[in-house]
Protein backbone atom coordinates (compact mmCIF):
# COMPACT_ATOMS: atom_id res chain seq x y z
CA UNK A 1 28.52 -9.51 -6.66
CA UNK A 2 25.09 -8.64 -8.66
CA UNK A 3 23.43 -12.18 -7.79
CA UNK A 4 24.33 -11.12 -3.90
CA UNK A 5 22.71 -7.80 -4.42
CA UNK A 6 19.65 -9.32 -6.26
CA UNK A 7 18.99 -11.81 -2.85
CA UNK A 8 19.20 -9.17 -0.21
CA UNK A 9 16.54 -7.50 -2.86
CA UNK A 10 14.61 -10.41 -3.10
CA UNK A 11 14.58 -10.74 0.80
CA UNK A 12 13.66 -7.14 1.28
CA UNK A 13 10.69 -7.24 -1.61
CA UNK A 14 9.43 -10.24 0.07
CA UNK A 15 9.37 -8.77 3.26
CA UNK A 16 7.97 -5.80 1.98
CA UNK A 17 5.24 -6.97 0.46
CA UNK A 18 4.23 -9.30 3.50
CA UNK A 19 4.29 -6.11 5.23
CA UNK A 20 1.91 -4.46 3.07
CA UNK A 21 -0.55 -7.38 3.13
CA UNK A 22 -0.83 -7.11 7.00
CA UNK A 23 -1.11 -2.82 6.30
CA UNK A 24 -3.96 -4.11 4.07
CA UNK A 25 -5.61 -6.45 6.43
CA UNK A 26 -5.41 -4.17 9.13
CA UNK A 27 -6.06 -0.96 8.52
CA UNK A 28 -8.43 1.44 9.35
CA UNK A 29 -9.79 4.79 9.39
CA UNK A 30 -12.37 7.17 7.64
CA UNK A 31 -10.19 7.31 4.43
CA UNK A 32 -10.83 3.00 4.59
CA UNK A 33 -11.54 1.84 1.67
CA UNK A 34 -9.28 4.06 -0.58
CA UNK A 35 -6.21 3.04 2.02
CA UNK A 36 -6.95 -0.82 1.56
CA UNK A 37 -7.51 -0.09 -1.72
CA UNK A 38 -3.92 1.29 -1.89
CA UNK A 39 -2.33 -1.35 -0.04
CA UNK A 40 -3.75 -4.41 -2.09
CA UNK A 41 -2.77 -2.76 -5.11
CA UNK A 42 0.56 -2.66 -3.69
CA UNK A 43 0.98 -5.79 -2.44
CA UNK A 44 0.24 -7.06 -5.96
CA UNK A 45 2.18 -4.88 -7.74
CA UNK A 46 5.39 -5.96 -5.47
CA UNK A 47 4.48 -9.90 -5.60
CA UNK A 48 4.75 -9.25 -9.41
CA UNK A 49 8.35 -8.38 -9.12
CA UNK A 50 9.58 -11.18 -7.11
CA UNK A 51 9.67 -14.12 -9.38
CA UNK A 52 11.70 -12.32 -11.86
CA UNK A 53 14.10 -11.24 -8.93
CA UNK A 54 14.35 -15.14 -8.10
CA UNK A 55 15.06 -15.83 -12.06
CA UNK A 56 17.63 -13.31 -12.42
CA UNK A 57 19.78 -14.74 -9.52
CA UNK A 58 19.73 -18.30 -11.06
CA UNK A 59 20.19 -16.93 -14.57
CA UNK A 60 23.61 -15.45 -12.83
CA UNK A 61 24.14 -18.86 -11.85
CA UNK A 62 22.87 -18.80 -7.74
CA UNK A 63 20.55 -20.06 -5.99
CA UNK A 64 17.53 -18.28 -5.05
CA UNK A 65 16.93 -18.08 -1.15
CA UNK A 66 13.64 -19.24 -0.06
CA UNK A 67 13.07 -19.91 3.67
CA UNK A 68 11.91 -17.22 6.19
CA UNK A 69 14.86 -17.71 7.66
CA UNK A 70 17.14 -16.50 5.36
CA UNK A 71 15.24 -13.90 4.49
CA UNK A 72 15.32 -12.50 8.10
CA UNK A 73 19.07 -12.42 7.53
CA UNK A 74 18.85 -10.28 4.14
CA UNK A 75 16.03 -8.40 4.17
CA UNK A 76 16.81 -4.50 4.96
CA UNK A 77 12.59 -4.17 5.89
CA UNK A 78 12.27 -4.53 9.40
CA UNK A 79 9.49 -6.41 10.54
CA UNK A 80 6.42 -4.99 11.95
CA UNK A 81 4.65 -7.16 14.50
CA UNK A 82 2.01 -4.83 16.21
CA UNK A 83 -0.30 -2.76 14.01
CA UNK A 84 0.02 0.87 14.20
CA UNK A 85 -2.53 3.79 13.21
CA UNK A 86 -3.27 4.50 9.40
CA UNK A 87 -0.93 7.43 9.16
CA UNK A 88 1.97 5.34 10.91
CA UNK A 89 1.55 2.48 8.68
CA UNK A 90 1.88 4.92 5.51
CA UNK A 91 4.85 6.81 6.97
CA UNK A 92 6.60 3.25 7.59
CA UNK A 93 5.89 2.33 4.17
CA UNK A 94 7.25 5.57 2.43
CA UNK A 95 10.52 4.87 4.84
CA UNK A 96 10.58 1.27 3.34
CA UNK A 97 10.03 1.77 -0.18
CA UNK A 98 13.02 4.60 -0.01
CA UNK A 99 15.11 1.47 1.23
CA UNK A 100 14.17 -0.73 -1.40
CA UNK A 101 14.82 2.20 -3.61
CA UNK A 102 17.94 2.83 -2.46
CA UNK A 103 19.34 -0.79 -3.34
CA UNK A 104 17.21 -1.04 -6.59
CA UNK A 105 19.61 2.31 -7.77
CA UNK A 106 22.35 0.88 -6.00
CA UNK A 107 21.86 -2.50 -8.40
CA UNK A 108 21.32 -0.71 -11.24
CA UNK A 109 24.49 0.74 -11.50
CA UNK A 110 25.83 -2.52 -10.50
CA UNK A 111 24.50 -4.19 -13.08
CA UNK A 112 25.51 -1.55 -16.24
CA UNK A 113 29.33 -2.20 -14.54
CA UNK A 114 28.46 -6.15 -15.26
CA UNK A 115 26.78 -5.52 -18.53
CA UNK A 116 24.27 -6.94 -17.41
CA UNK A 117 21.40 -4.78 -19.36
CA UNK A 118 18.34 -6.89 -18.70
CA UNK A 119 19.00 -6.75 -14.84
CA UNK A 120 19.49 -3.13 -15.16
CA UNK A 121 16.62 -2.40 -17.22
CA UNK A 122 14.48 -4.42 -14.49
CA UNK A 123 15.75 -1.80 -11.87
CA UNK A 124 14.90 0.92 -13.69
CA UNK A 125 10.79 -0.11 -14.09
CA UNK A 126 11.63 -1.09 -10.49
CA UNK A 127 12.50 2.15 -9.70
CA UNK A 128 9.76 3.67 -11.66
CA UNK A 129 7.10 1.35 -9.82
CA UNK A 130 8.49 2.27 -6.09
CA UNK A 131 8.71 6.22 -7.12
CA UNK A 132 5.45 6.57 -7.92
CA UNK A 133 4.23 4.53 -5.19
CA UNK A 134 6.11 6.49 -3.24
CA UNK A 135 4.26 9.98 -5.12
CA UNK A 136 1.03 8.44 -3.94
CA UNK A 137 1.91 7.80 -0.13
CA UNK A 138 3.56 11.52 0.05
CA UNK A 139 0.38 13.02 -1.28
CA UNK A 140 -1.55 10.67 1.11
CA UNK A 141 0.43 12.27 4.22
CA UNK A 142 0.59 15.18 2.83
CA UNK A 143 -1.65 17.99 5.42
CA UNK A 144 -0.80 21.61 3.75
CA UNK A 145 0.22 23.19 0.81
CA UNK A 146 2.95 25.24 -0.12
């Protein structure tokens, strides 16, 4: 069902971008401010996306989970309690945007099978905001050229 789709999205986007937040708080490193640069930017960019997440599961008729509980229970971003090294922090967000990726395609074709065009035109920018984020981490970890 889309709207159960849309929740474990909404879980995962939350966590997510909690995630990045603490990245942005805590990192460090030569490369400094560029890196918390990135991460606020990205943090911002994902809280965008979450209210219209929430809107599209109660225009499908659900309600929107909202405790950190329940999120817990949906989320596919696992949490990260201690705070690693710059490059570990970018490698574990690369591995968590593919994840959200991978359900924000998933949905997508979900919701074309619904005909539900609006949801599926939201996961396509949605996909278009996580691949390039995604372009700018690889390049950040990138160490040689081919």
């Amino acid at each position: 069902m889309l709207s159960d789709s849309l929740k474990i999205l909404l879980a995962s986007t939350q966590s997510f971008a909690i995630k990045s937040q603490n990245f942005h708080w805590n990192i460090e490193g030569s490369n400094f401010p560029q890196y918390h640069q990135f991460y606020d930017t990205l943090y911002q960019d994902v809280n965008e996306t979450i209210d219209k997440i929430a809107e599209y599961i109660r225009i499908l008729g659900s309600y929107t989970p909202g405790s950190l509980q329940r999120y817990g229970e949906l989320t596919v971003i696992p949490d990260q309690t201690k705070i690693p090294r710059a490059e570990l922090m970018f490698f574990e967000t690369l591995q968590d945007i593919d994840k959200i990726n991978q359900l924000v395609v998933e949905m997508f074709d979900q919701a074309t099978e619904e005909r539900q065009q609006g949801i599926a035109n939201f996961m396509a920018e949605l996909q278009d905001l996580y691949g390039k984020k995604a372009w700018f981490i690889r390049s950040i970890l990138k160490t040689e050229r081919e």
